[in-house]
PDB file of N, CA and C in Angstrom:
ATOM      1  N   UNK A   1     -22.366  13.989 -12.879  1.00  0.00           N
ATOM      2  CA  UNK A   1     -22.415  13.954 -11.425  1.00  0.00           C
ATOM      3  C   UNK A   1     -21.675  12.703 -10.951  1.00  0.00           C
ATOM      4  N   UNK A   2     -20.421  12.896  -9.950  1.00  0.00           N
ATOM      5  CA  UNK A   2     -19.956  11.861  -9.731  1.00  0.00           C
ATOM      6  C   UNK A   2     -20.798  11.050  -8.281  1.00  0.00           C
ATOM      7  N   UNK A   3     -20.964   9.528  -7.962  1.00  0.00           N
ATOM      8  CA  UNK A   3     -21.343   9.234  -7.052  1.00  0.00           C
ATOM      9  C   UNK A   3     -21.761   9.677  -5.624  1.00  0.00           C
ATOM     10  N   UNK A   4     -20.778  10.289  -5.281  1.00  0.00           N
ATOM     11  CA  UNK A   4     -20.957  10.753  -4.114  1.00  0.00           C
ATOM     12  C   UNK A   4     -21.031  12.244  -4.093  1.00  0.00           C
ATOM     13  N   UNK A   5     -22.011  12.953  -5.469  1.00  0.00           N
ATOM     14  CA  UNK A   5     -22.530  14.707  -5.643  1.00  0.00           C
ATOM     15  C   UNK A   5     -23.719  14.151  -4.761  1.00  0.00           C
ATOM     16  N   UNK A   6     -24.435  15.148  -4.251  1.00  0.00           N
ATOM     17  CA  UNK A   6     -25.900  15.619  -4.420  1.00  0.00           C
ATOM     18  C   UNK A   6     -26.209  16.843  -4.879  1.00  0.00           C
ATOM     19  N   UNK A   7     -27.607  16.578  -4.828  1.00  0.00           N
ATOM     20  CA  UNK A   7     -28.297  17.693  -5.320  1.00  0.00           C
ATOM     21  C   UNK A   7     -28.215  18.872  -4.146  1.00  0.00           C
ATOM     22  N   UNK A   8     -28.647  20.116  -4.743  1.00  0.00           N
ATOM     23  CA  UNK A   8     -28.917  21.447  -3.951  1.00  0.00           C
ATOM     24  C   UNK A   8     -30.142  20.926  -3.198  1.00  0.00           C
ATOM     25  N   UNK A   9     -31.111  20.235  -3.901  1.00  0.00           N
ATOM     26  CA  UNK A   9     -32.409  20.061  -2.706  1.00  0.00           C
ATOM     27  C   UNK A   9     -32.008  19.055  -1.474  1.00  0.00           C
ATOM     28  N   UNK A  10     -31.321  18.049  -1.743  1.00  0.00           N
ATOM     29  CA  UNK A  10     -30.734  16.799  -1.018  1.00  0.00           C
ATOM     30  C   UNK A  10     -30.110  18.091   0.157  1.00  0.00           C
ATOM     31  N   UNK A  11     -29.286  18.932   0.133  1.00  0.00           N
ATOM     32  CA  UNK A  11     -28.717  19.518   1.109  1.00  0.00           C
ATOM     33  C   UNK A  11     -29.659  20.682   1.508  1.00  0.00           C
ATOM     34  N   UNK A  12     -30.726  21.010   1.022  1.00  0.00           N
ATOM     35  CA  UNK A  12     -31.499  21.893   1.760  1.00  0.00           C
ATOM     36  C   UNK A  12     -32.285  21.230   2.917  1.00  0.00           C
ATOM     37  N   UNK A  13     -32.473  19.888   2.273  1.00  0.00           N
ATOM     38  CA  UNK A  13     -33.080  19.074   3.092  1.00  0.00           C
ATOM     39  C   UNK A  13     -32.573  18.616   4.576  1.00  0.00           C
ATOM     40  N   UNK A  14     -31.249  19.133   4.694  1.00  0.00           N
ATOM     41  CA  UNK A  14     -30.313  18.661   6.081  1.00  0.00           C
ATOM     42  C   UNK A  14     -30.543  20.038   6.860  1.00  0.00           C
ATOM     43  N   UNK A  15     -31.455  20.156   7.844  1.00  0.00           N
ATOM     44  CA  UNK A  15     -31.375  21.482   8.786  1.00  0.00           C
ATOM     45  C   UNK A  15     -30.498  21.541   9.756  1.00  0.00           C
ATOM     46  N   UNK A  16     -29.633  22.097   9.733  1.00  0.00           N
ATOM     47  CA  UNK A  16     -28.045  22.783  10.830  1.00  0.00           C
ATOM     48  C   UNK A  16     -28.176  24.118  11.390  1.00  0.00           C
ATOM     49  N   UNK A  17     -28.610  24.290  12.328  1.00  0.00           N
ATOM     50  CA  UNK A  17     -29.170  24.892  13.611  1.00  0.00           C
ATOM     51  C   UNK A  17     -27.848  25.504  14.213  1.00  0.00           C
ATOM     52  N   UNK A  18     -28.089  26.318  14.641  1.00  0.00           N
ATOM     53  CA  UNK A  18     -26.835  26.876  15.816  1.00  0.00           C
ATOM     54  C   UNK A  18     -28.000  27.091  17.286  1.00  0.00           C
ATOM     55  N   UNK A  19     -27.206  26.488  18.052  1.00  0.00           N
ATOM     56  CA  UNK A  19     -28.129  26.385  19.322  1.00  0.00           C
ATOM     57  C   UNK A  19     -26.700  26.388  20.498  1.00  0.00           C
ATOM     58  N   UNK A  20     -26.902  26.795  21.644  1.00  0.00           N
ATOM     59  CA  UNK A  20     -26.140  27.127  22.567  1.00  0.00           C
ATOM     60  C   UNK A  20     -26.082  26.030  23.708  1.00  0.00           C
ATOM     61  N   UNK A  21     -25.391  25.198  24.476  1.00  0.00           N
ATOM     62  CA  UNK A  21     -24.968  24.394  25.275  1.00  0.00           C
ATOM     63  C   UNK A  21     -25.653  25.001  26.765  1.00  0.00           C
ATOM     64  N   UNK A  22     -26.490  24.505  27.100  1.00  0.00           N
ATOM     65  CA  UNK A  22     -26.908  25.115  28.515  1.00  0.00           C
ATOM     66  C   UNK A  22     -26.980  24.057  29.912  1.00  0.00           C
ATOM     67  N   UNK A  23     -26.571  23.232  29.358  1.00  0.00           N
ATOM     68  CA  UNK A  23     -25.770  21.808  30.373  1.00  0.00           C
ATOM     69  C   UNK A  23     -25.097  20.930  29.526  1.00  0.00           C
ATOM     70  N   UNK A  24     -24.386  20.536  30.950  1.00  0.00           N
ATOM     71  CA  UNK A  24     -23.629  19.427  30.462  1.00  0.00           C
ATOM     72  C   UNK A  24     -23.506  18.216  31.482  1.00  0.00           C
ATOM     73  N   UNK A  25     -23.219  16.803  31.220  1.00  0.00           N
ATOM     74  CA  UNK A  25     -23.244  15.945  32.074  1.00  0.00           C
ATOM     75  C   UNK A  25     -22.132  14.983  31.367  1.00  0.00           C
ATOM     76  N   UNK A  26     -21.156  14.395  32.260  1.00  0.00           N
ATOM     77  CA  UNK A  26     -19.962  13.451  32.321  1.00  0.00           C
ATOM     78  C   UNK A  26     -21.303  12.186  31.706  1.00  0.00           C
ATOM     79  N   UNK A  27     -20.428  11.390  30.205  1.00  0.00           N
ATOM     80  CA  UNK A  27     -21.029  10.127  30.412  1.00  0.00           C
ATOM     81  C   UNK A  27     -19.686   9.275  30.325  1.00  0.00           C
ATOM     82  N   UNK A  28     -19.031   9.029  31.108  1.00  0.00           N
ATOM     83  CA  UNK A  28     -18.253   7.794  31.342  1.00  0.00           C
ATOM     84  C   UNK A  28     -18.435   6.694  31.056  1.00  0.00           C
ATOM     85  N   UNK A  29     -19.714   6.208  30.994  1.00  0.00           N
ATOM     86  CA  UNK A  29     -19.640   4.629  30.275  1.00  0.00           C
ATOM     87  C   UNK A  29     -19.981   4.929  29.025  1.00  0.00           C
ATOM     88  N   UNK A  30     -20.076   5.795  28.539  1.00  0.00           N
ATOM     89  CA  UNK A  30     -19.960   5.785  26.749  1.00  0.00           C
ATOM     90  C   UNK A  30     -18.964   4.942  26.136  1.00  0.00           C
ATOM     91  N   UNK A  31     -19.277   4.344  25.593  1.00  0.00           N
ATOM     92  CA  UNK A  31     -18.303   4.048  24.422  1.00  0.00           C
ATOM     93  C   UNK A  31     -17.398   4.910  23.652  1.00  0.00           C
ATOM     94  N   UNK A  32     -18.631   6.002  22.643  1.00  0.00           N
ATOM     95  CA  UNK A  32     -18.035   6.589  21.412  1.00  0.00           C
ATOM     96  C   UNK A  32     -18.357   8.070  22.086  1.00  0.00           C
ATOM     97  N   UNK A  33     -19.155   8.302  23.303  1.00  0.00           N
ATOM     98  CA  UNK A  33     -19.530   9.712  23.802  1.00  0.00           C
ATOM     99  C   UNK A  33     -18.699   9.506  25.416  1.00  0.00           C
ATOM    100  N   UNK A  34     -18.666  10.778  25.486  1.00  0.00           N
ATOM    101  CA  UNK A  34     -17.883  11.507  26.706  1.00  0.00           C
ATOM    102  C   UNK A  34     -18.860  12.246  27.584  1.00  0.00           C
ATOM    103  N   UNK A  35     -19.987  13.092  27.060  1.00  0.00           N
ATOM    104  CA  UNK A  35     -20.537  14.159  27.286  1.00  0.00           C
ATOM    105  C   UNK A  35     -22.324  13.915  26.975  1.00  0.00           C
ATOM    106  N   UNK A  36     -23.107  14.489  28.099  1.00  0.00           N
ATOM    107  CA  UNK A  36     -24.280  14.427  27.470  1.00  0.00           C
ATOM    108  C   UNK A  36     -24.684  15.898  27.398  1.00  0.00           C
ATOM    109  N   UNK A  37     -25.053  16.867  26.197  1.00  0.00           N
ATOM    110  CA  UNK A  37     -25.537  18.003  26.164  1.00  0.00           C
ATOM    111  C   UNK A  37     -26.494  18.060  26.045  1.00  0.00           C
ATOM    112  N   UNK A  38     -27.035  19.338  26.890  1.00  0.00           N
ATOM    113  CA  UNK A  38     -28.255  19.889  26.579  1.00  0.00           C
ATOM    114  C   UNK A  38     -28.579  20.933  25.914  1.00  0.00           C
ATOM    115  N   UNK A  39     -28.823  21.306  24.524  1.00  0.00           N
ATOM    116  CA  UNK A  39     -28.521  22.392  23.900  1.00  0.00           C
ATOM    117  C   UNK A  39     -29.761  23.507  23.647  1.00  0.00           C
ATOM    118  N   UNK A  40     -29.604  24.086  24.122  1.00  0.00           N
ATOM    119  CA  UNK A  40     -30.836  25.087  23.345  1.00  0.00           C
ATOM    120  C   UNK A  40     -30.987  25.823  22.198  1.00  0.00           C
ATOM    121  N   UNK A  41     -32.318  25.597  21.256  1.00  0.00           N
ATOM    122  CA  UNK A  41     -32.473  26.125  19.668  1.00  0.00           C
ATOM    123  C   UNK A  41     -33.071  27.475  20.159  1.00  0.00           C
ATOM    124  N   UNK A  42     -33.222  27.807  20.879  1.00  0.00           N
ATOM    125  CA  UNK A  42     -34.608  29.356  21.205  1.00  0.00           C
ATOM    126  C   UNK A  42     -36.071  28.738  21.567  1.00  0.00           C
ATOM    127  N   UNK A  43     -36.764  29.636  20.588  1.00  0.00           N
ATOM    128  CA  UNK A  43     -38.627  29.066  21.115  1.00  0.00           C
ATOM    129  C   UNK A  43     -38.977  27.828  20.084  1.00  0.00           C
ATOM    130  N   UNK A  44     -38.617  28.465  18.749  1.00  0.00           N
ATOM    131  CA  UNK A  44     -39.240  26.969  17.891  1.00  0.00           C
ATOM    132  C   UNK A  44     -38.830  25.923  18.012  1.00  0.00           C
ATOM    133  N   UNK A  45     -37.352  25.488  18.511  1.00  0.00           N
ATOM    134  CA  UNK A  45     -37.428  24.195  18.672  1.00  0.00           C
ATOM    135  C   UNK A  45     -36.800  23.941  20.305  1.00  0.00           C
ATOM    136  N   UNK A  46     -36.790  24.714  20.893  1.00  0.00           N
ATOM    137  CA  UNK A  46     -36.314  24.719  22.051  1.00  0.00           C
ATOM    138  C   UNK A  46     -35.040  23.623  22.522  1.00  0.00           C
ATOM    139  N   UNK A  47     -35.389  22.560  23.622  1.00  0.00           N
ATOM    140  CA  UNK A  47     -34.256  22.292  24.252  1.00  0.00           C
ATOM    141  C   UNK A  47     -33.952  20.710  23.809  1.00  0.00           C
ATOM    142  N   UNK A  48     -32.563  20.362  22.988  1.00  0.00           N
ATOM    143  CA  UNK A  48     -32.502  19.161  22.884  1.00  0.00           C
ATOM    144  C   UNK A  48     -31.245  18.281  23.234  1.00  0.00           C
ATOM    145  N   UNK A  49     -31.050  17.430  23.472  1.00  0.00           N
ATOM    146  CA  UNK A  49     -30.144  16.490  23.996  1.00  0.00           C
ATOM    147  C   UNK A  49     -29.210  15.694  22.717  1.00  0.00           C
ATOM    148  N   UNK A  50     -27.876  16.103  22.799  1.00  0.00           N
ATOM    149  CA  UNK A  50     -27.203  15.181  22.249  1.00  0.00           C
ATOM    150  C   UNK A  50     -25.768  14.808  23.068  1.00  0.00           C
ATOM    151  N   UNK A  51     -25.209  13.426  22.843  1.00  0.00           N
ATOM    152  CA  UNK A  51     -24.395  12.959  23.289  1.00  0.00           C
ATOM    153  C   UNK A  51     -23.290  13.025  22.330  1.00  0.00           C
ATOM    154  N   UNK A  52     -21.998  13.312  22.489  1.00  0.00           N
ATOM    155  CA  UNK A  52     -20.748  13.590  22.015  1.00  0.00           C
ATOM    156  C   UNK A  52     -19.555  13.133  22.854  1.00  0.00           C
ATOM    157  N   UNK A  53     -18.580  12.735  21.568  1.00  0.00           N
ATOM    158  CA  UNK A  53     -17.526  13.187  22.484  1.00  0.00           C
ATOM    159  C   UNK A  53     -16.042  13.826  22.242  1.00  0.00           C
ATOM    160  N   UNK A  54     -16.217  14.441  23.321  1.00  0.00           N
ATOM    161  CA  UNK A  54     -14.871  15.571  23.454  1.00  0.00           C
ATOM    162  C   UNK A  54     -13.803  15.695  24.043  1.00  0.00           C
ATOM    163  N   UNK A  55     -13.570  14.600  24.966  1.00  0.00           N
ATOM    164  CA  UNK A  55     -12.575  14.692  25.826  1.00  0.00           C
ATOM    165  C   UNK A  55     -11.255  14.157  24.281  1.00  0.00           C
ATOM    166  N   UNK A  56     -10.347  14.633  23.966  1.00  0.00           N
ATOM    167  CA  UNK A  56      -9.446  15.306  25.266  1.00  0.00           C
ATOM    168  C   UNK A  56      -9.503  17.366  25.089  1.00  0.00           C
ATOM    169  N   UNK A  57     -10.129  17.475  24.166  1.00  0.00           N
ATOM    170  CA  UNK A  57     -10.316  18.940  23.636  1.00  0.00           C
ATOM    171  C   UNK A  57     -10.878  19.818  24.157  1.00  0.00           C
ATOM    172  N   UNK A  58     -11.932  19.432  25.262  1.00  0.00           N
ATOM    173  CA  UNK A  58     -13.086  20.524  26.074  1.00  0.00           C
ATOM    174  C   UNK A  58     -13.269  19.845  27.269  1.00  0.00           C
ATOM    175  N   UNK A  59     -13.039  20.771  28.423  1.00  0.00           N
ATOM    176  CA  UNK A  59     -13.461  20.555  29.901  1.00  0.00           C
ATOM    177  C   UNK A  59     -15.055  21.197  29.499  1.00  0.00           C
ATOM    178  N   UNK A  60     -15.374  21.305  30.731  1.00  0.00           N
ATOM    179  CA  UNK A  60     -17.032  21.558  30.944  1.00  0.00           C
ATOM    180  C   UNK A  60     -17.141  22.822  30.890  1.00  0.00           C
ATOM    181  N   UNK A  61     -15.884  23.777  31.458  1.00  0.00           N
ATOM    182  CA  UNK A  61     -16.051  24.900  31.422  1.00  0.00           C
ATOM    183  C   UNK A  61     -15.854  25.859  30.483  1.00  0.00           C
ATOM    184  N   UNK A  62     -15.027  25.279  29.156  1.00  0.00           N
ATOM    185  CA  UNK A  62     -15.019  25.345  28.059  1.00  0.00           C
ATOM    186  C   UNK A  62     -16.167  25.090  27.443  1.00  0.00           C
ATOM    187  N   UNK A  63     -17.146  24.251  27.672  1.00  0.00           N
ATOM    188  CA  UNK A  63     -18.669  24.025  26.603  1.00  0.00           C
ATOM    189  C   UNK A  63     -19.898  25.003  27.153  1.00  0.00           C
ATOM    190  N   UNK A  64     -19.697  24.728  28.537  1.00  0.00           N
ATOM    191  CA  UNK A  64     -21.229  25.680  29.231  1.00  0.00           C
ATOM    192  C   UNK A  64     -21.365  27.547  28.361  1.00  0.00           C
ATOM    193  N   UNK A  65     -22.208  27.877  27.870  1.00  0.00           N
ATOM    194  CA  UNK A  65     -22.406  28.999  26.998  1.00  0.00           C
ATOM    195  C   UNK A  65     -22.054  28.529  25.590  1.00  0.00           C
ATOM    196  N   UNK A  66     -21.515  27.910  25.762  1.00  0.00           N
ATOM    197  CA  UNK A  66     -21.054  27.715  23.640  1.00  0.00           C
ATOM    198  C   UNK A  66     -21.591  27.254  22.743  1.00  0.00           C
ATOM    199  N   UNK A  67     -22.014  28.542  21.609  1.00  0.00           N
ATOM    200  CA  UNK A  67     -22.767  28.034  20.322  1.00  0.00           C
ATOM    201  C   UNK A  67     -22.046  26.967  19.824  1.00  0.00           C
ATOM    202  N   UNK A  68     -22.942  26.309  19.169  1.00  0.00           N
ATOM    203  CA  UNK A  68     -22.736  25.030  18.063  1.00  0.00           C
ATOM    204  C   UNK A  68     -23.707  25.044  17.184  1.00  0.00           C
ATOM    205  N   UNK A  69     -23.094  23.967  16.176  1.00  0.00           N
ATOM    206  CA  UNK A  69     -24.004  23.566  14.961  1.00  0.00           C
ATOM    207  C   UNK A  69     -24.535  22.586  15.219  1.00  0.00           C
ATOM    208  N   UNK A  70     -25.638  21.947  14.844  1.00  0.00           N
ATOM    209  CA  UNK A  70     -26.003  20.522  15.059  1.00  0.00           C
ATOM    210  C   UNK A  70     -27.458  20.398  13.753  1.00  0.00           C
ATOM    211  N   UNK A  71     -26.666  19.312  13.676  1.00  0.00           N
ATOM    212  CA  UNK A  71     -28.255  18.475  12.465  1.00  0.00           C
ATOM    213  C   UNK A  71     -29.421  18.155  13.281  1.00  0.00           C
ATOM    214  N   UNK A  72     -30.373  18.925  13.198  1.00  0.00           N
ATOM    215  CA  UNK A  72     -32.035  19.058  14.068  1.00  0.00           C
ATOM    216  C   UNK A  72     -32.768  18.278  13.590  1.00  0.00           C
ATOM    217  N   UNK A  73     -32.557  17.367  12.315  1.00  0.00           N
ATOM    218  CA  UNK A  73     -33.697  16.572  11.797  1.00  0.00           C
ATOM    219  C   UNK A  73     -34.033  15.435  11.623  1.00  0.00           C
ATOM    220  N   UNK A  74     -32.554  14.871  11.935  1.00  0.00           N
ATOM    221  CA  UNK A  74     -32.625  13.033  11.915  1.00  0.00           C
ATOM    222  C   UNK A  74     -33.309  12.547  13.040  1.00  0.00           C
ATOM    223  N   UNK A  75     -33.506  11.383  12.789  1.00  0.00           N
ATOM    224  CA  UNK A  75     -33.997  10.647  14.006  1.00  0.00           C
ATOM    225  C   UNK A  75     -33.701  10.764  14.956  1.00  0.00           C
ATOM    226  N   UNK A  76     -33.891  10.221  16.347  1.00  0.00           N
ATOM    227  CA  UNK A  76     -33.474  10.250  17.139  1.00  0.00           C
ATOM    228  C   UNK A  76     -32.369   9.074  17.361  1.00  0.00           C
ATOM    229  N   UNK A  77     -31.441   8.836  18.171  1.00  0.00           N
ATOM    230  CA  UNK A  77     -30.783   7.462  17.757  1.00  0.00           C
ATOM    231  C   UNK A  77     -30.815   7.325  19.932  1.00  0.00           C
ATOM    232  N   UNK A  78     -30.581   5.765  20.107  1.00  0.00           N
ATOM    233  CA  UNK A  78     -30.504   5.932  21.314  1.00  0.00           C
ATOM    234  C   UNK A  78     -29.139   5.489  21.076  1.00  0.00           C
ATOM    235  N   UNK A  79     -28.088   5.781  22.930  1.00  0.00           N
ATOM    236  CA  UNK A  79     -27.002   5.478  23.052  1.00  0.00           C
ATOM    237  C   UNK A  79     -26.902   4.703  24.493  1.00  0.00           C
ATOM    238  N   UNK A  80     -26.872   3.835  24.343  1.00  0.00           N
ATOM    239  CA  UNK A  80     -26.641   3.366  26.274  1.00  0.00           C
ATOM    240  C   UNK A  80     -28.200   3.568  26.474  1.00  0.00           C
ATOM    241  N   UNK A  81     -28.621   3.952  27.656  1.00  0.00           N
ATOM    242  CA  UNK A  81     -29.743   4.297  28.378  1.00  0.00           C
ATOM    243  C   UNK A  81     -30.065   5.516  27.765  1.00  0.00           C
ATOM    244  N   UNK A  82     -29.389   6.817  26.991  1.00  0.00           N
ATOM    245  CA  UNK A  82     -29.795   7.802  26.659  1.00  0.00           C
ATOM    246  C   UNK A  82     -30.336   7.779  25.095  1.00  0.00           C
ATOM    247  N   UNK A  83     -31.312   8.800  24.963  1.00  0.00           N
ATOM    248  CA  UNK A  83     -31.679   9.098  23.695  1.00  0.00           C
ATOM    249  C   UNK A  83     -30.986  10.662  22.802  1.00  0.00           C
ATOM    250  N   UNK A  84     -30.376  10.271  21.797  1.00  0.00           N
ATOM    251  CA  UNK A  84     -29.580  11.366  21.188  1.00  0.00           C
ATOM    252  C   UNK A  84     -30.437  12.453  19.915  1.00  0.00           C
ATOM    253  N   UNK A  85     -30.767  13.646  20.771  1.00  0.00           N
ATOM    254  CA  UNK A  85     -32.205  13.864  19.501  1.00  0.00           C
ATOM    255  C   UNK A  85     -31.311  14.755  18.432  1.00  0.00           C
ATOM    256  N   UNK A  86     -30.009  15.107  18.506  1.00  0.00           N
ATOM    257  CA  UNK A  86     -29.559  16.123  17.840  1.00  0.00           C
ATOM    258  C   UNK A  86     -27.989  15.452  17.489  1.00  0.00           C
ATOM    259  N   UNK A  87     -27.548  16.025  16.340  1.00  0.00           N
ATOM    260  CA  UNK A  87     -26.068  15.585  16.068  1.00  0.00           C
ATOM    261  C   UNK A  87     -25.293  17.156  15.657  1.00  0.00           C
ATOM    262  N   UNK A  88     -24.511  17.209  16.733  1.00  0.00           N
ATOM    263  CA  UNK A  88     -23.305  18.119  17.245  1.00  0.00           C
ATOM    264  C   UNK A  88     -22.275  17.887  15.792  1.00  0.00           C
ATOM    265  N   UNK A  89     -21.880  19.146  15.295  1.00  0.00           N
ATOM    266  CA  UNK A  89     -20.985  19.024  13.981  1.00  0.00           C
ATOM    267  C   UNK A  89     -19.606  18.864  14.849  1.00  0.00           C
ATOM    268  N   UNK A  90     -18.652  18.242  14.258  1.00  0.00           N
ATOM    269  CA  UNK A  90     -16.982  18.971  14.352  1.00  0.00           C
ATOM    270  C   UNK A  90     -16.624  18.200  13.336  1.00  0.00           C
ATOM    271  N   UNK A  91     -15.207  18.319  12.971  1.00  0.00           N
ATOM    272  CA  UNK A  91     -14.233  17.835  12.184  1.00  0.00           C
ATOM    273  C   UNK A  91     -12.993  17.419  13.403  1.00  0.00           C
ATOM    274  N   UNK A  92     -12.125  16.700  12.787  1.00  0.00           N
ATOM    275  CA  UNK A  92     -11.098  16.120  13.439  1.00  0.00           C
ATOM    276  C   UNK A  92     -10.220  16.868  13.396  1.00  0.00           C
ATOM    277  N   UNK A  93      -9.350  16.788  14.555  1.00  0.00           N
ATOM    278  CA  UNK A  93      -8.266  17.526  14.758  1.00  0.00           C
ATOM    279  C   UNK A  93      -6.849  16.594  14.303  1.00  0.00           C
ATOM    280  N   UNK A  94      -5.818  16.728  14.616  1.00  0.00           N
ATOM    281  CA  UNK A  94      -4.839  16.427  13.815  1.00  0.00           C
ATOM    282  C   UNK A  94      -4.604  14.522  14.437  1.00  0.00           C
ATOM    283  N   UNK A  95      -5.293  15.070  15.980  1.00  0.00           N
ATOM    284  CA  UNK A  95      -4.938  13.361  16.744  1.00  0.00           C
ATOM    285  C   UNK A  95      -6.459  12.536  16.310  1.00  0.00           C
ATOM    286  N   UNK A  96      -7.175  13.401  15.645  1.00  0.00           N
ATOM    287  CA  UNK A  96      -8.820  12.682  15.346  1.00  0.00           C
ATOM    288  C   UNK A  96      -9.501  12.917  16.545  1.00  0.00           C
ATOM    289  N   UNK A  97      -9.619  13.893  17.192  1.00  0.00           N
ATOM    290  CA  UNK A  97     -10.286  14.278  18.285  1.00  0.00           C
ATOM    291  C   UNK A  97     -10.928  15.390  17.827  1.00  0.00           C
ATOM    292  N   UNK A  98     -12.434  15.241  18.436  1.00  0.00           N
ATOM    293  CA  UNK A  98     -13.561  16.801  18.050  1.00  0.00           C
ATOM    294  C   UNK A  98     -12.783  17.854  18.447  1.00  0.00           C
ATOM    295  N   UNK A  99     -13.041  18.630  17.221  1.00  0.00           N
ATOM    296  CA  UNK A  99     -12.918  19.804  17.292  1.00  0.00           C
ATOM    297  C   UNK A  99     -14.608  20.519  16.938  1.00  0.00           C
ATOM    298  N   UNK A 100     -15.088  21.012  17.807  1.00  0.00           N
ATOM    299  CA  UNK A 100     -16.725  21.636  17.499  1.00  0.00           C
ATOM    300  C   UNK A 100     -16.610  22.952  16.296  1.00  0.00           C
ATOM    301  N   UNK A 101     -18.176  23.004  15.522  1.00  0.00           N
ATOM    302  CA  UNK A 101     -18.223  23.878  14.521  1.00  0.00           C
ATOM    303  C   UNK A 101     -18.608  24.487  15.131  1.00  0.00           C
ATOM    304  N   UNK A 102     -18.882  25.771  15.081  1.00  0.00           N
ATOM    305  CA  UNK A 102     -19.778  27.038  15.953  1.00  0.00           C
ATOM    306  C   UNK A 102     -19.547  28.288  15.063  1.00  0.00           C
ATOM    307  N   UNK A 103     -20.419  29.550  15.441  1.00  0.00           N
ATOM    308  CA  UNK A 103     -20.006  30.545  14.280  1.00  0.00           C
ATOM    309  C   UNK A 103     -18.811  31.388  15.477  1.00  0.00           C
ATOM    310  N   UNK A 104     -18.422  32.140  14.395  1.00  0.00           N
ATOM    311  CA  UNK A 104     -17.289  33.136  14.764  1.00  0.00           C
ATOM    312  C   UNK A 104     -17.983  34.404  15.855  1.00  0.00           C
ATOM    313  N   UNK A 105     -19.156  34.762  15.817  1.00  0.00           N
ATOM    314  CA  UNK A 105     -20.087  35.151  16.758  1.00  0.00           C
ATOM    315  C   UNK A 105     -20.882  34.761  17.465  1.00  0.00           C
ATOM    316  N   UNK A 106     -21.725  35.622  18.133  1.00  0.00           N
ATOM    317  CA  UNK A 106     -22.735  35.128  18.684  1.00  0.00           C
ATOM    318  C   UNK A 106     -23.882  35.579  18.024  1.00  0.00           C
ATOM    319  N   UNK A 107     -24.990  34.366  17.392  1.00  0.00           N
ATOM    320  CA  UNK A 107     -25.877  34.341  16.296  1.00  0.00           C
ATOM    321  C   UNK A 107     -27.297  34.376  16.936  1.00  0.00           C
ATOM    322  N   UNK A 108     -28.360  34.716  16.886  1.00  0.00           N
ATOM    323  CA  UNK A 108     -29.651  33.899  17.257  1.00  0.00           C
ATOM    324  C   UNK A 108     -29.829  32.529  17.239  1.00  0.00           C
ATOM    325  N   UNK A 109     -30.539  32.136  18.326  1.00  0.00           N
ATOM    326  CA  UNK A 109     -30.465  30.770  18.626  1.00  0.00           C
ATOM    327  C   UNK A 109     -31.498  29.990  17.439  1.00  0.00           C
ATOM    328  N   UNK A 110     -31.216  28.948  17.169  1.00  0.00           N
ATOM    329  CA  UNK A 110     -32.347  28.451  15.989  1.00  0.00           C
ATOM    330  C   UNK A 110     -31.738  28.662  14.229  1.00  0.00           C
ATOM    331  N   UNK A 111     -31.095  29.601  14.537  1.00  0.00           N
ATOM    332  CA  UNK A 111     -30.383  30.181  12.985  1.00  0.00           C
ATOM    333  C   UNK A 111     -30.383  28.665  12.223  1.00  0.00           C
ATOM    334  N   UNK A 112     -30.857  28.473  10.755  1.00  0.00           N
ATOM    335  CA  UNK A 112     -30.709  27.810  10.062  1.00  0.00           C
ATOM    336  C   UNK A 112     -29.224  28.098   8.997  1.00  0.00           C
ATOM    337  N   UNK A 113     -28.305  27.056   8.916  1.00  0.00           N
ATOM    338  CA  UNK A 113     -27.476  27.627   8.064  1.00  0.00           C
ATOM    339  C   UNK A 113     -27.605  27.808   6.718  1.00  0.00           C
ATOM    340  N   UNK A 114     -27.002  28.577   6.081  1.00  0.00           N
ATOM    341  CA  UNK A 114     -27.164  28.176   4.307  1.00  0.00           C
ATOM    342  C   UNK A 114     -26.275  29.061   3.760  1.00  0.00           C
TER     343      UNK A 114
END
């Protein structure tokens, strides 16, 4: 196993949720975030808040309805005045700007990945 393997349990242990964007709010004095979301998991874990950022890749009207992935289990971290309960997946795009994970459909809300 080289340094940086884990185990199969180590990654069962990371829960990645697909939950849907049902607000959004401009954060301009962010630093490292643009955006404050409000995402919804369904009934079990319902509605949670994470801060991201997206500009230059997504207007607002581009995010409002849109599934995503997000890590449901870490701490909470605060940012500025806000508290961030969820972490929004993407990978970088070619300028290092989010690009969001989401599925190719539309999934049940809460879906655990694996």
């Amino acid at each position: 196993m080289n340094e940086n393997e884990i185990s199969i349990e180590d990654f069962e242990q990371v829960e990645i949720r697909v939950g849907r964007i049902v607000q959004i709010e401009p954060f301009p004095e962010g630093r490292y975030s643009s955006h404050i979301l409000q995402i919804d998991f369904g009934d079990e874990l319902g509605t949670r808040k994470s801060l991201a950022r997206l500009i230059p890749n997504y207007a607002d009207a581009d995010l409002m309805g849109r599934q995503v992935l997000c890590v449901v289990n870490l701490p909470p971290r605060q940012i500025g005045k806000h508290r961030s309960e969820v972490l929004t997946l993407g990978v970088p795009d070619a300028e290092g700007n989010v690009v969001l994970l989401r599925p190719d459909r539309d999934v049940p809300l809460g879906g655990k990945l694996y």
